[in-house]
PDB file of N, CA and C in Angstrom:
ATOM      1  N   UNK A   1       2.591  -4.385 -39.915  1.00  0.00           N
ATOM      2  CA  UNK A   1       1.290  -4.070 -40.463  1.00  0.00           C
ATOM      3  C   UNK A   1       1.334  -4.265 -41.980  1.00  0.00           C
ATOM      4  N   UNK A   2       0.239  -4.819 -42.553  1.00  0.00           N
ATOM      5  CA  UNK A   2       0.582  -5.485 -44.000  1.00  0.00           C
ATOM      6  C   UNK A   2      -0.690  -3.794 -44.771  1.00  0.00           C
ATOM      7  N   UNK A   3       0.200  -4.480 -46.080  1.00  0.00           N
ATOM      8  CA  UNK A   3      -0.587  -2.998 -47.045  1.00  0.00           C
ATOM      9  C   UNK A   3      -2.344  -3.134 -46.960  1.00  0.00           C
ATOM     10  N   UNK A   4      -2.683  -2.245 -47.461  1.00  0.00           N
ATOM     11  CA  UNK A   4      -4.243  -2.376 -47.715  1.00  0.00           C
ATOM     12  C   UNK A   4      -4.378  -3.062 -48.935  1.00  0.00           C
ATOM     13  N   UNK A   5      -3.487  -3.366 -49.946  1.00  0.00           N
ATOM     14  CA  UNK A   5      -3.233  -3.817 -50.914  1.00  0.00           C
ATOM     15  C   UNK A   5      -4.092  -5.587 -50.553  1.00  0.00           C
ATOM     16  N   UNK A   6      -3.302  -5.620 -49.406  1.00  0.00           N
ATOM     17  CA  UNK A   6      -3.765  -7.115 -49.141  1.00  0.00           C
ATOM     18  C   UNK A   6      -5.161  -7.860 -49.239  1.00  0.00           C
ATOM     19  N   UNK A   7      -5.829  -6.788 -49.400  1.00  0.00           N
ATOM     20  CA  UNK A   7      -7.322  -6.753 -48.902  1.00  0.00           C
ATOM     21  C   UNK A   7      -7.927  -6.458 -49.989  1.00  0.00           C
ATOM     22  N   UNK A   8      -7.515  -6.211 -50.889  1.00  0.00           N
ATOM     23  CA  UNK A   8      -7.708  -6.000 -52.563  1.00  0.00           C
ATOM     24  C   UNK A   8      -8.381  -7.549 -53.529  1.00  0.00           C
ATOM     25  N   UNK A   9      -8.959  -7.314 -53.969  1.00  0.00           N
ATOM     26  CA  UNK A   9      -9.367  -9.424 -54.718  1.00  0.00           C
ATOM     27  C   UNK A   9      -7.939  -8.959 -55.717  1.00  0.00           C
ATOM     28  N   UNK A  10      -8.137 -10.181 -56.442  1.00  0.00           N
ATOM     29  CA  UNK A  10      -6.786 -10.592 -57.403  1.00  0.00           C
ATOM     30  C   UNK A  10      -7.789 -10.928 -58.398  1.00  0.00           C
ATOM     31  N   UNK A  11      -7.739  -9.674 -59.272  1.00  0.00           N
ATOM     32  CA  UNK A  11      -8.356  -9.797 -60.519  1.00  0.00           C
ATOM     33  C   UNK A  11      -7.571  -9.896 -61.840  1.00  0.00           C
ATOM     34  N   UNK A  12      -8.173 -10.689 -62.666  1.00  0.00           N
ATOM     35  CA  UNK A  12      -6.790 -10.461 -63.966  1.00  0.00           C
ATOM     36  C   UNK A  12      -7.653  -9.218 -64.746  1.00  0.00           C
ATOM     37  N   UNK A  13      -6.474  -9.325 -65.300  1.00  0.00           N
ATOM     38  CA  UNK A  13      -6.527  -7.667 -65.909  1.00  0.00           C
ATOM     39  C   UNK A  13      -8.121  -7.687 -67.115  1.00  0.00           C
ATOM     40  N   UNK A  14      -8.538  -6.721 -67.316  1.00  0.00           N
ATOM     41  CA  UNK A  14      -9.397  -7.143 -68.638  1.00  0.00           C
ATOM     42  C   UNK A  14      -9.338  -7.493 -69.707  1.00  0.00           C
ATOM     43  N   UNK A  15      -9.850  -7.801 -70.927  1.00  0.00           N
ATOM     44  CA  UNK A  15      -9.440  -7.982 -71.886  1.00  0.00           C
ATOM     45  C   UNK A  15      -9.096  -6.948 -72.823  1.00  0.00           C
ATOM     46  N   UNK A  16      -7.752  -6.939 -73.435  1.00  0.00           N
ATOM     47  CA  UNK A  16      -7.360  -5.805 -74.135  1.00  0.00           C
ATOM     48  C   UNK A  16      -6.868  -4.763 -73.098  1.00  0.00           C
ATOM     49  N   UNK A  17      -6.488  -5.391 -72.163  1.00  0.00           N
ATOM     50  CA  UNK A  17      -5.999  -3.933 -71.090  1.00  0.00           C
ATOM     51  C   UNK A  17      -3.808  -3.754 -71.533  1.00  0.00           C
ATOM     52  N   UNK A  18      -3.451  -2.850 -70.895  1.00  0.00           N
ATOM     53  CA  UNK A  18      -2.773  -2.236 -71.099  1.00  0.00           C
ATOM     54  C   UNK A  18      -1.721  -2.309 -70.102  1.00  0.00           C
ATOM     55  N   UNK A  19      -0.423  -3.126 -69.676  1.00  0.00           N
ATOM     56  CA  UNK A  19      -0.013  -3.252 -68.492  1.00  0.00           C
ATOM     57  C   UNK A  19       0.108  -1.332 -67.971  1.00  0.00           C
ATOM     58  N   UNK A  20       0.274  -1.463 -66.429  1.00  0.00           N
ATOM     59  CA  UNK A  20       0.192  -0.214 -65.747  1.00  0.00           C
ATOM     60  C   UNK A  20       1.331   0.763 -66.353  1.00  0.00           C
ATOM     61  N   UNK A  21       0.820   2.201 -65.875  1.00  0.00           N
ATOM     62  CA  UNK A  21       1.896   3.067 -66.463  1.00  0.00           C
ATOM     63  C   UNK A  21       2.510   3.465 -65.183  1.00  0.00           C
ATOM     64  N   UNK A  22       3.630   3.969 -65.135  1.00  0.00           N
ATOM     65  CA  UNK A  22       4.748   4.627 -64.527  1.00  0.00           C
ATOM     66  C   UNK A  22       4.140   4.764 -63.497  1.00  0.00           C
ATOM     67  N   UNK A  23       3.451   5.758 -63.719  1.00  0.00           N
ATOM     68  CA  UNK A  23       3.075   6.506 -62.576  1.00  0.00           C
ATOM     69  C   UNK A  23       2.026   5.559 -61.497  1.00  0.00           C
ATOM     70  N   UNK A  24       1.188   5.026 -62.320  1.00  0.00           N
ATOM     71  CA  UNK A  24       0.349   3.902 -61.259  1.00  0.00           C
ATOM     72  C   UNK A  24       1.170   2.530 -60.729  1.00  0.00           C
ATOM     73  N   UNK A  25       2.697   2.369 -61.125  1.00  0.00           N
ATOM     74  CA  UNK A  25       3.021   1.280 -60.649  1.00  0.00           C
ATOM     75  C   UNK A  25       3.748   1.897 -59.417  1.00  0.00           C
ATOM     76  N   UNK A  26       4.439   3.102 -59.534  1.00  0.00           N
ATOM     77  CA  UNK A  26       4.935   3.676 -58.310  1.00  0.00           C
ATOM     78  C   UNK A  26       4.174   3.922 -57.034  1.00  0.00           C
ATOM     79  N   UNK A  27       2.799   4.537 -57.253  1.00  0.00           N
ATOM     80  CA  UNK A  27       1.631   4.148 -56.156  1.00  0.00           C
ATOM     81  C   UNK A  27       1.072   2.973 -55.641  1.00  0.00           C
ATOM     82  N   UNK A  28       1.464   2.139 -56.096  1.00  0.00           N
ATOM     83  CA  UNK A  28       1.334   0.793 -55.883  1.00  0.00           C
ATOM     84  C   UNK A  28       2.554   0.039 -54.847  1.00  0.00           C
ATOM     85  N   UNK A  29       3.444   0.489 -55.651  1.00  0.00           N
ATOM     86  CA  UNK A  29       5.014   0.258 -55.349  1.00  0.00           C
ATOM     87  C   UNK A  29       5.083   1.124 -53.269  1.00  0.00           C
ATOM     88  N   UNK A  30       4.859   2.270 -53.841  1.00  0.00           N
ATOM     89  CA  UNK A  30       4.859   2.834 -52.577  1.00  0.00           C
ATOM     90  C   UNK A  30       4.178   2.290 -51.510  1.00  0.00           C
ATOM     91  N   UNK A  31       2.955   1.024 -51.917  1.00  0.00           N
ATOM     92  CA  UNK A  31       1.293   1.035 -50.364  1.00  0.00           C
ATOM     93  C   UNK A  31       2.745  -0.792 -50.449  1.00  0.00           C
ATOM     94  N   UNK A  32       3.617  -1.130 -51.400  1.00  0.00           N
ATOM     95  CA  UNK A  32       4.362  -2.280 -50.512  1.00  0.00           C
ATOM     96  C   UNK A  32       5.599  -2.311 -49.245  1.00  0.00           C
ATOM     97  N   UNK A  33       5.918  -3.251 -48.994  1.00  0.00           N
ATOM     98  CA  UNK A  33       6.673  -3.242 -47.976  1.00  0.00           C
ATOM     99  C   UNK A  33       8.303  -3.388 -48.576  1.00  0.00           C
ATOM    100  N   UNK A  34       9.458  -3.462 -48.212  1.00  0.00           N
ATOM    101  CA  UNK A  34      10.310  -2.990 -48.810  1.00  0.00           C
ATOM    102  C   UNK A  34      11.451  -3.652 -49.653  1.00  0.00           C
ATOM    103  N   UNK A  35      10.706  -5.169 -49.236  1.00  0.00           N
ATOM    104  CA  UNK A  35      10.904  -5.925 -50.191  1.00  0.00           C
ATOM    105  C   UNK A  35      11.354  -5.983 -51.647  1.00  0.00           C
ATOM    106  N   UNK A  36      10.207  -5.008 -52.010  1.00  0.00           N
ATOM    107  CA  UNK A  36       9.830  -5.165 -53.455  1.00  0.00           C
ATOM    108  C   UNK A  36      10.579  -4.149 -54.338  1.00  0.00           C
ATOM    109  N   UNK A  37      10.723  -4.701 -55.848  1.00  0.00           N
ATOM    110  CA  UNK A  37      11.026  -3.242 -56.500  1.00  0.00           C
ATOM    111  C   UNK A  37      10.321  -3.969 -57.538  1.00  0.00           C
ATOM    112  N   UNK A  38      10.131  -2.754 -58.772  1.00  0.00           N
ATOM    113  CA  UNK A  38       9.718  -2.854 -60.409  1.00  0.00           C
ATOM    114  C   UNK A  38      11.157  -2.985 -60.995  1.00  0.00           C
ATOM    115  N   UNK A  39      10.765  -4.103 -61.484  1.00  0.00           N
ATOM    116  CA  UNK A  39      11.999  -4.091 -62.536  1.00  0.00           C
ATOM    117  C   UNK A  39      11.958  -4.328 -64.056  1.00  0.00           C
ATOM    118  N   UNK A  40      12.534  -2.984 -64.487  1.00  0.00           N
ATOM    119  CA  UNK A  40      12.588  -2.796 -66.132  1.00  0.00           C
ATOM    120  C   UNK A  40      10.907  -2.078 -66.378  1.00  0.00           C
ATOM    121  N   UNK A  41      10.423  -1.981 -65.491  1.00  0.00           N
ATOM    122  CA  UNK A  41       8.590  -1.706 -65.388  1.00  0.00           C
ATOM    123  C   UNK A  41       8.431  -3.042 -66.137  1.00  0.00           C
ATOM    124  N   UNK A  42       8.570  -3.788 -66.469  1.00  0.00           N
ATOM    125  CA  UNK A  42       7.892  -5.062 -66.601  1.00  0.00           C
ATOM    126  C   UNK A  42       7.415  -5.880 -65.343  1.00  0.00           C
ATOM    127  N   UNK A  43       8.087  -6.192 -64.432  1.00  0.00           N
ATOM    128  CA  UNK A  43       7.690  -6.975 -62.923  1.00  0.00           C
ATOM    129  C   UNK A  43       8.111  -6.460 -61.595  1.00  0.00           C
ATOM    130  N   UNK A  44       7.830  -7.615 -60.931  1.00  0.00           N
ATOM    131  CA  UNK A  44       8.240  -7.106 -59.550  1.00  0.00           C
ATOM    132  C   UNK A  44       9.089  -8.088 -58.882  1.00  0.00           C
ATOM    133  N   UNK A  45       9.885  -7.848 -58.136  1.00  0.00           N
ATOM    134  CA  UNK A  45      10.800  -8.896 -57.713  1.00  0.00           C
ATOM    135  C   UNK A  45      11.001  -8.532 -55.882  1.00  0.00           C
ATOM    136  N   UNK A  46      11.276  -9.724 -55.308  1.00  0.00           N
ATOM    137  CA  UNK A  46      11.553  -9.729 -53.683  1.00  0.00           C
ATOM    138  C   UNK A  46      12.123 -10.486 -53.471  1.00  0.00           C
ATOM    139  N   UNK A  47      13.144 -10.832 -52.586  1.00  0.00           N
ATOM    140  CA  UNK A  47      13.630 -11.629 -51.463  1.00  0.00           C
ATOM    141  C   UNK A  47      13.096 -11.561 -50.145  1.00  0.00           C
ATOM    142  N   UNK A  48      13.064 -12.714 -49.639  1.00  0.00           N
ATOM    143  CA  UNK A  48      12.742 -13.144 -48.241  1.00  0.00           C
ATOM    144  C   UNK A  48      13.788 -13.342 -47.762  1.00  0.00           C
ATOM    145  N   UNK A  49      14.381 -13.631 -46.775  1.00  0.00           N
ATOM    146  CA  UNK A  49      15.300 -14.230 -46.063  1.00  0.00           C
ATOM    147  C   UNK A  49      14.597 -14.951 -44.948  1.00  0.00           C
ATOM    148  N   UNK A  50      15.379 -16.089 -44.692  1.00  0.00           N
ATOM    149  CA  UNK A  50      14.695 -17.065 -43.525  1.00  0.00           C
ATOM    150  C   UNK A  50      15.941 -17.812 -42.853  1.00  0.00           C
ATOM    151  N   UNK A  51      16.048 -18.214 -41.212  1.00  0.00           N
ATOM    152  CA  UNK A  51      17.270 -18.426 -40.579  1.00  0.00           C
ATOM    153  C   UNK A  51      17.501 -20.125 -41.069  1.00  0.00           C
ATOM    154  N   UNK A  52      17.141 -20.434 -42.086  1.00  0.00           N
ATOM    155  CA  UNK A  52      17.267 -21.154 -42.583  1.00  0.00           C
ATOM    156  C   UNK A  52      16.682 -22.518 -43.506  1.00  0.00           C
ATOM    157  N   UNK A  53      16.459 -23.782 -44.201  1.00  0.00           N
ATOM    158  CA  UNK A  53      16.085 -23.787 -45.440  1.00  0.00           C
ATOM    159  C   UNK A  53      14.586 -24.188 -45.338  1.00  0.00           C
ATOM    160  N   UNK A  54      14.491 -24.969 -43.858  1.00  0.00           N
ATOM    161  CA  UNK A  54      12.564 -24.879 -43.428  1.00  0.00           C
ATOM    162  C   UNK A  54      12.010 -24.602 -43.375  1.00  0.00           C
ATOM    163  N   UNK A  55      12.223 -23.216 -43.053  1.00  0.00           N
ATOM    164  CA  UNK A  55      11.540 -21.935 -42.777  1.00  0.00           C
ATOM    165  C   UNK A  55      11.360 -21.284 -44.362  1.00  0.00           C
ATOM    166  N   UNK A  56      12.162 -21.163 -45.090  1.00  0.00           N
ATOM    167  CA  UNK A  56      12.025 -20.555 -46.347  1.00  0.00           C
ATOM    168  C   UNK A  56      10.970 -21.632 -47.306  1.00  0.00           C
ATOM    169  N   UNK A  57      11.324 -22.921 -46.876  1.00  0.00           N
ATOM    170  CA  UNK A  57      10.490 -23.982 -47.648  1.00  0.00           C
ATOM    171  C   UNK A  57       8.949 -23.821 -47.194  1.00  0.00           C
ATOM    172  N   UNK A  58       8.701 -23.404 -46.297  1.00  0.00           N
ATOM    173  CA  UNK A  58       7.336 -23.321 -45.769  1.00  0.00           C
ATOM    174  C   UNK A  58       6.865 -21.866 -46.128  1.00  0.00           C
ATOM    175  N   UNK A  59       7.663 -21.099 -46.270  1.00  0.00           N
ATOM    176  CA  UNK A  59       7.089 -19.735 -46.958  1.00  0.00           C
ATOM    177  C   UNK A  59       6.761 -20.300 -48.211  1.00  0.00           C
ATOM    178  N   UNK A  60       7.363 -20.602 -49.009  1.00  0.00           N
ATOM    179  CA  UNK A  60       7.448 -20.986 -50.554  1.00  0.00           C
ATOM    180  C   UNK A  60       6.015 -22.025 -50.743  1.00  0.00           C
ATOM    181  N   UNK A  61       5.995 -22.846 -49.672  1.00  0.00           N
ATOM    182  CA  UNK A  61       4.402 -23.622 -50.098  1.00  0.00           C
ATOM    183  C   UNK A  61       3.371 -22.793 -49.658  1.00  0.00           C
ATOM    184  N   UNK A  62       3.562 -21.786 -48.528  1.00  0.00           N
ATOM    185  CA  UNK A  62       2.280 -21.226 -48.381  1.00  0.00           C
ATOM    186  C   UNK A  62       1.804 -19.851 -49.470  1.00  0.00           C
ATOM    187  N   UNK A  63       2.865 -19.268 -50.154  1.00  0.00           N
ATOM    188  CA  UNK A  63       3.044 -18.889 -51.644  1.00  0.00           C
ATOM    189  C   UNK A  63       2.493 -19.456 -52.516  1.00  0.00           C
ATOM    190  N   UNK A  64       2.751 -20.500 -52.486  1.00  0.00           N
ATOM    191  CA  UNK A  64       2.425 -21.498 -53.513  1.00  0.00           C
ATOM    192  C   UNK A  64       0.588 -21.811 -53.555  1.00  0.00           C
ATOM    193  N   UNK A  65       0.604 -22.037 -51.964  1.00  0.00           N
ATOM    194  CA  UNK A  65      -1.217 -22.118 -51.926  1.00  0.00           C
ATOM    195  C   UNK A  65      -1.987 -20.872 -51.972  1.00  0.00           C
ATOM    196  N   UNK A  66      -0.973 -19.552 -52.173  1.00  0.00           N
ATOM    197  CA  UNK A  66      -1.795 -18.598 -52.383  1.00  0.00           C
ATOM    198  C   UNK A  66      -2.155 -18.474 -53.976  1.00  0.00           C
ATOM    199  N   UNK A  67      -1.049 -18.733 -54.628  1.00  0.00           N
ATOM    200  CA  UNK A  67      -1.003 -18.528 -56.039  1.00  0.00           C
ATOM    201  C   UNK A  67      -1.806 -19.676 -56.807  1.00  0.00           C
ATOM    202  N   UNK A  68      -2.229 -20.646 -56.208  1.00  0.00           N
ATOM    203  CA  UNK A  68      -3.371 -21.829 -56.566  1.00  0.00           C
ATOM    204  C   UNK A  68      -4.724 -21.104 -56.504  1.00  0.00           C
ATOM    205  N   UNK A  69      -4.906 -20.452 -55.201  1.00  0.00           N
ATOM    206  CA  UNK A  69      -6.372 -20.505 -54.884  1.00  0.00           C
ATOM    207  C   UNK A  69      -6.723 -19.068 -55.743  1.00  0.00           C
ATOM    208  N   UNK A  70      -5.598 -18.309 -55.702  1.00  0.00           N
ATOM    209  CA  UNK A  70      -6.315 -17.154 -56.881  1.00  0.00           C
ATOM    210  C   UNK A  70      -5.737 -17.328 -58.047  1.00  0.00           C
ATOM    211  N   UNK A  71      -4.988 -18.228 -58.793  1.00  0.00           N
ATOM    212  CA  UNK A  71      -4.904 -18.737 -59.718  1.00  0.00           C
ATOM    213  C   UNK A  71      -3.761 -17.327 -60.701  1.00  0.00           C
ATOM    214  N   UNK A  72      -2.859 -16.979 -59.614  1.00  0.00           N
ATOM    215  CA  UNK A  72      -2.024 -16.022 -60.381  1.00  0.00           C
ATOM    216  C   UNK A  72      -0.423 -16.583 -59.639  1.00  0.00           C
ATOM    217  N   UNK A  73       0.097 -16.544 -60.493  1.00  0.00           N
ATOM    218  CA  UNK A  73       1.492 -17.954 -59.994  1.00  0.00           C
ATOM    219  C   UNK A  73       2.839 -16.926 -60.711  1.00  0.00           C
ATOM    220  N   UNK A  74       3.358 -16.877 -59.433  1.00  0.00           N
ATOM    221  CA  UNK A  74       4.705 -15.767 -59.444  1.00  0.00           C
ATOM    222  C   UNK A  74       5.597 -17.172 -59.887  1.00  0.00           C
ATOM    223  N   UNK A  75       6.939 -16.676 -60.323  1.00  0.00           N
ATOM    224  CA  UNK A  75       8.005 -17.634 -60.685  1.00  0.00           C
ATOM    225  C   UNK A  75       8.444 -17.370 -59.089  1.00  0.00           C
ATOM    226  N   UNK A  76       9.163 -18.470 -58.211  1.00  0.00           N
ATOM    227  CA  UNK A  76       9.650 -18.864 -57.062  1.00  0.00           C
ATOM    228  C   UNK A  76      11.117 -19.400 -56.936  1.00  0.00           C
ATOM    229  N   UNK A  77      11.970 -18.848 -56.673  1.00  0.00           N
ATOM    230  CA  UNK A  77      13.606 -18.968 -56.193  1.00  0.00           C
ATOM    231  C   UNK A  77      13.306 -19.500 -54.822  1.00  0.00           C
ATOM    232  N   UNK A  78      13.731 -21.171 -54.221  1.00  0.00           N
ATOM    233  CA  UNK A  78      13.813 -21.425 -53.087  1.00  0.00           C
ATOM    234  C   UNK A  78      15.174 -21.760 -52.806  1.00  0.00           C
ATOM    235  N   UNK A  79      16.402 -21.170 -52.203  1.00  0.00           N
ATOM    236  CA  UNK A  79      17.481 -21.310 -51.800  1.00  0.00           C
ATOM    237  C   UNK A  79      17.627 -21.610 -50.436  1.00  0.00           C
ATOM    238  N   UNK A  80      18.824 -21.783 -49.480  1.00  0.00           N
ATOM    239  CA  UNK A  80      18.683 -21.865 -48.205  1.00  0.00           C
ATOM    240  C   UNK A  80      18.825 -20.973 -47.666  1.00  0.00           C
ATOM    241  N   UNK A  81      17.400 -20.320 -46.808  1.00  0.00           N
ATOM    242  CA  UNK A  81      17.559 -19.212 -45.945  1.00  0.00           C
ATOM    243  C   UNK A  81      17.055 -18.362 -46.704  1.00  0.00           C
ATOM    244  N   UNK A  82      16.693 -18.480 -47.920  1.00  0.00           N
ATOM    245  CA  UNK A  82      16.076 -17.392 -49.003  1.00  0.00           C
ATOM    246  C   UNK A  82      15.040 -17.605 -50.141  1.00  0.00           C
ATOM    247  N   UNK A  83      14.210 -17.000 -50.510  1.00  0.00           N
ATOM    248  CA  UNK A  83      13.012 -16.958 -51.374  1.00  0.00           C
ATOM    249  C   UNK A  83      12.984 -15.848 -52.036  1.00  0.00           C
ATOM    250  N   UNK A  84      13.332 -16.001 -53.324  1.00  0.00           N
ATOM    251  CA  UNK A  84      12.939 -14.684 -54.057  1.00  0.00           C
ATOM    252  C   UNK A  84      12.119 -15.090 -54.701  1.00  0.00           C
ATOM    253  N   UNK A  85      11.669 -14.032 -55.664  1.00  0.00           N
ATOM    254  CA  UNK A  85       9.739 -14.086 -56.122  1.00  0.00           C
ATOM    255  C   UNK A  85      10.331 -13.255 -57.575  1.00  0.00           C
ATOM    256  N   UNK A  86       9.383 -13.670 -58.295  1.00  0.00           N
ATOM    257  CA  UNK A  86       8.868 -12.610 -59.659  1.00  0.00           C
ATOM    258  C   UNK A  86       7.754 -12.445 -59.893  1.00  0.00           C
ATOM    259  N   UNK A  87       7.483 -11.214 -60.139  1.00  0.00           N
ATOM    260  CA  UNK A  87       5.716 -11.669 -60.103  1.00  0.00           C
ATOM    261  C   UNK A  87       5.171 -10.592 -61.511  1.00  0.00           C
ATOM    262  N   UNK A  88       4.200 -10.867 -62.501  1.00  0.00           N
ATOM    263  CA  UNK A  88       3.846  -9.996 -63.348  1.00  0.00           C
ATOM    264  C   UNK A  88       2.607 -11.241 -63.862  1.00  0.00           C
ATOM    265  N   UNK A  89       1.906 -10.116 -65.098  1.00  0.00           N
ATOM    266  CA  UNK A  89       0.567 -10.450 -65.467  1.00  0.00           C
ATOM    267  C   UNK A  89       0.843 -10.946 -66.848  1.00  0.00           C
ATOM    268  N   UNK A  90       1.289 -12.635 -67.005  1.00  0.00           N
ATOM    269  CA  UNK A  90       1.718 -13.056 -68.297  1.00  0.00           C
ATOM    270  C   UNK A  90       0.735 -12.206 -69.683  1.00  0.00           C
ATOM    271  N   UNK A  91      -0.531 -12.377 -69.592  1.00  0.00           N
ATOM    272  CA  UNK A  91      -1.238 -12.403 -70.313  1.00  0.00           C
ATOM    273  C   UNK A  91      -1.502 -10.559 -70.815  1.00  0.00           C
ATOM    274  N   UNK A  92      -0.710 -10.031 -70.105  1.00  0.00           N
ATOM    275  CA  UNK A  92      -0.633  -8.487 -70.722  1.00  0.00           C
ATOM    276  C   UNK A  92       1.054  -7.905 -70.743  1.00  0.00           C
ATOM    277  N   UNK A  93       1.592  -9.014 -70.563  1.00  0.00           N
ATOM    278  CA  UNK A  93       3.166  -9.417 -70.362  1.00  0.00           C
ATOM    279  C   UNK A  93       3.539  -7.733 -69.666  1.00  0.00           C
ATOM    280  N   UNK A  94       3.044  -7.314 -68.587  1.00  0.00           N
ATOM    281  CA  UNK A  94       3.771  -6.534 -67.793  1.00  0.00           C
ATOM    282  C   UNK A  94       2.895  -6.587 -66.260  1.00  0.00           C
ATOM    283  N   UNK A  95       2.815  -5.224 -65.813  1.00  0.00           N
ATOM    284  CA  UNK A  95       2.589  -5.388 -64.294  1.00  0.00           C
ATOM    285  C   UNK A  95       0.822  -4.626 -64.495  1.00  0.00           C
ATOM    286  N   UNK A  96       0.107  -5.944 -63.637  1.00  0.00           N
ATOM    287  CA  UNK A  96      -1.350  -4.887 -63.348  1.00  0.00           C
ATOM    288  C   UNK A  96      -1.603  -5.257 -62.143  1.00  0.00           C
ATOM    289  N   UNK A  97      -2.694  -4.452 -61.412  1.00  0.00           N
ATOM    290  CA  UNK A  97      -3.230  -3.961 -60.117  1.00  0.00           C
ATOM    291  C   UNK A  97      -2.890  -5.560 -59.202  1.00  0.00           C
ATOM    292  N   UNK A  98      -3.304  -6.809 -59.574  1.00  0.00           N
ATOM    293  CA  UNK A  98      -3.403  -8.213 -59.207  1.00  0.00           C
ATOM    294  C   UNK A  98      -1.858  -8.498 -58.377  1.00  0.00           C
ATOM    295  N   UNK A  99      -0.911  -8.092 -59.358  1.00  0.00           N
ATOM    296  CA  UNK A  99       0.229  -8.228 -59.105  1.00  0.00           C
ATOM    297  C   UNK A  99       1.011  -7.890 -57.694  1.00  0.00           C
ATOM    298  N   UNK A 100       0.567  -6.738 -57.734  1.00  0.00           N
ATOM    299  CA  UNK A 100       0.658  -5.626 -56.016  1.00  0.00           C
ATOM    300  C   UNK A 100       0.151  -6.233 -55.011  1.00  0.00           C
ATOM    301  N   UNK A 101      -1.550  -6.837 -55.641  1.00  0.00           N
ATOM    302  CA  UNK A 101      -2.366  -7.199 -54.585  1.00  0.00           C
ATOM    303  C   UNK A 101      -1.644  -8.629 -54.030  1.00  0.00           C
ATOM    304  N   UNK A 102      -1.218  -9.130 -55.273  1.00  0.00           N
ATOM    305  CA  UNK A 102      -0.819 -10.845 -54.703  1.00  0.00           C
ATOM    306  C   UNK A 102       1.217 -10.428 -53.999  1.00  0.00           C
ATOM    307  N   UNK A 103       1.926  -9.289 -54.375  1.00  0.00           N
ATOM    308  CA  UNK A 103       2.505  -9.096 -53.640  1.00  0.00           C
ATOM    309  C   UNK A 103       2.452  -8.573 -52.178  1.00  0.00           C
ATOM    310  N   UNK A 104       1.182  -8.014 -51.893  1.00  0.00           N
ATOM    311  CA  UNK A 104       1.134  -7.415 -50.695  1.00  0.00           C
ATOM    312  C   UNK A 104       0.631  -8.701 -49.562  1.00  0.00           C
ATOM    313  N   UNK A 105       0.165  -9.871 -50.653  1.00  0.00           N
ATOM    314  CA  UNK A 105      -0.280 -10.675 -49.812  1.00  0.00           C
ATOM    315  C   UNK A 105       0.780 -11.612 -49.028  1.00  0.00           C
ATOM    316  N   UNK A 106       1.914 -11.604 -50.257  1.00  0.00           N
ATOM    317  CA  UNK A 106       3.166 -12.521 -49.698  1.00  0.00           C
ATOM    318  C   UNK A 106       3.667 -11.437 -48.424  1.00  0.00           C
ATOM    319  N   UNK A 107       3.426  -9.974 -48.449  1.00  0.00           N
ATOM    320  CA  UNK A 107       4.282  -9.653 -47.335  1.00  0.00           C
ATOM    321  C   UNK A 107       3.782  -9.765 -46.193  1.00  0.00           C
ATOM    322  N   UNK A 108       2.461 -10.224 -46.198  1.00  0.00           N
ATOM    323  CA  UNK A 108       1.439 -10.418 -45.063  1.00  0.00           C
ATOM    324  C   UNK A 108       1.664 -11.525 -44.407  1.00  0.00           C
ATOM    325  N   UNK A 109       1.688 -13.118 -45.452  1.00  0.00           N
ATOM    326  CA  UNK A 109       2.656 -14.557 -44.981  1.00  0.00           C
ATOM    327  C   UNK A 109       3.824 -13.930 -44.533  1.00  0.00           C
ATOM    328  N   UNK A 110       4.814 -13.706 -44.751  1.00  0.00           N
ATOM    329  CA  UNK A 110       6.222 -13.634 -44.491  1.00  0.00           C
ATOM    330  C   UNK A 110       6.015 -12.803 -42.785  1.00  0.00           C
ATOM    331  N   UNK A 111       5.148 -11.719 -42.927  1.00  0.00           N
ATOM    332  CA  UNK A 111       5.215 -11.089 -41.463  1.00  0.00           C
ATOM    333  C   UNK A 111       4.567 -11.649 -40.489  1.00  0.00           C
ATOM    334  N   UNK A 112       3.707 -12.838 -41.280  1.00  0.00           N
ATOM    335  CA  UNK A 112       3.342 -13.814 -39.956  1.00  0.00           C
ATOM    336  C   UNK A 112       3.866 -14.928 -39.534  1.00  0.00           C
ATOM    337  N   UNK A 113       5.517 -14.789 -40.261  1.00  0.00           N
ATOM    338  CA  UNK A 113       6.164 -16.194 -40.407  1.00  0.00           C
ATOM    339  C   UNK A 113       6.650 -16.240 -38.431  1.00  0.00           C
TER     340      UNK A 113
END
C-alpha cells in the first residue's frame, strides 16, 4: 500500500520559503516506506534493489518520466540490481513537502514493479 503522500501534487516550494524543519520532515519521513531516510536534514536518500540490471534500468526510466512530467529531478545511482535516489528542493537547497510527495511516488513504481 503506497503513502497518501502519493496523492499529494508536486509543488515547488514558494518564493522565499524556508526548507522544512525537524519536526515536519520527520512526519513526512514517517507517511514513507522504508526505504527512505533524511540525510544531514538536507535530503532524502533510497535504494531499490532489483534481481537484476533490467529490472533496475526500467525502474530508473520510469523515475525518470516521473521527474520530467512534474519537472522535479532527483540525482539517480543505476547499478546492477540497484537504484539509489537523492532527492531535495535545489532552489531552497534543502527538503520541502514536493520532495516526500515525489518520494512517495517512487515507492508506489517500485511496489508495482
Amino acid at each position: 500500500m503506497s503513502s497518501p503522500l502519493a496523492d499529494e501534487p508536486v509543488e515547488p516550494p514558494e518564493e522565499g520559503a524556508e526548507p522544512l524543519s525537524e519536526s515536519a520532515r520527520a512526519e513526512y519521513l514517517d507517511a514513507l516506506g522504508d526505504a527512505w531516510e533524511v540525510v544531514d536534514g538536507h535530503h532524502l536518500e533510497a535504494t531499490y534493489e532489483f534481481d537484476d540490471f533490467a529490472a533496475a534500468l526500467a525502474f530508473t526510466n520510469e523515475i525518470g518520466e516521473l521527474a520530467e512530467a512534474e519537472w522535479h529531478h532527483p540525482d539517480i545511482h543505476l547499478s546492477w540490481g540497484e537504484v539509489g535516489v537523492e532527492m531535495w528542493s535545489h532552489d531552497i537547497d534543502g527538503l520541502a513537502k514536493s520532495d516526500f510527495v515525489m518520494a512517495a511516488r517512487m515507492d508506489r513504481i517500485y511496489a508495482d514493479e
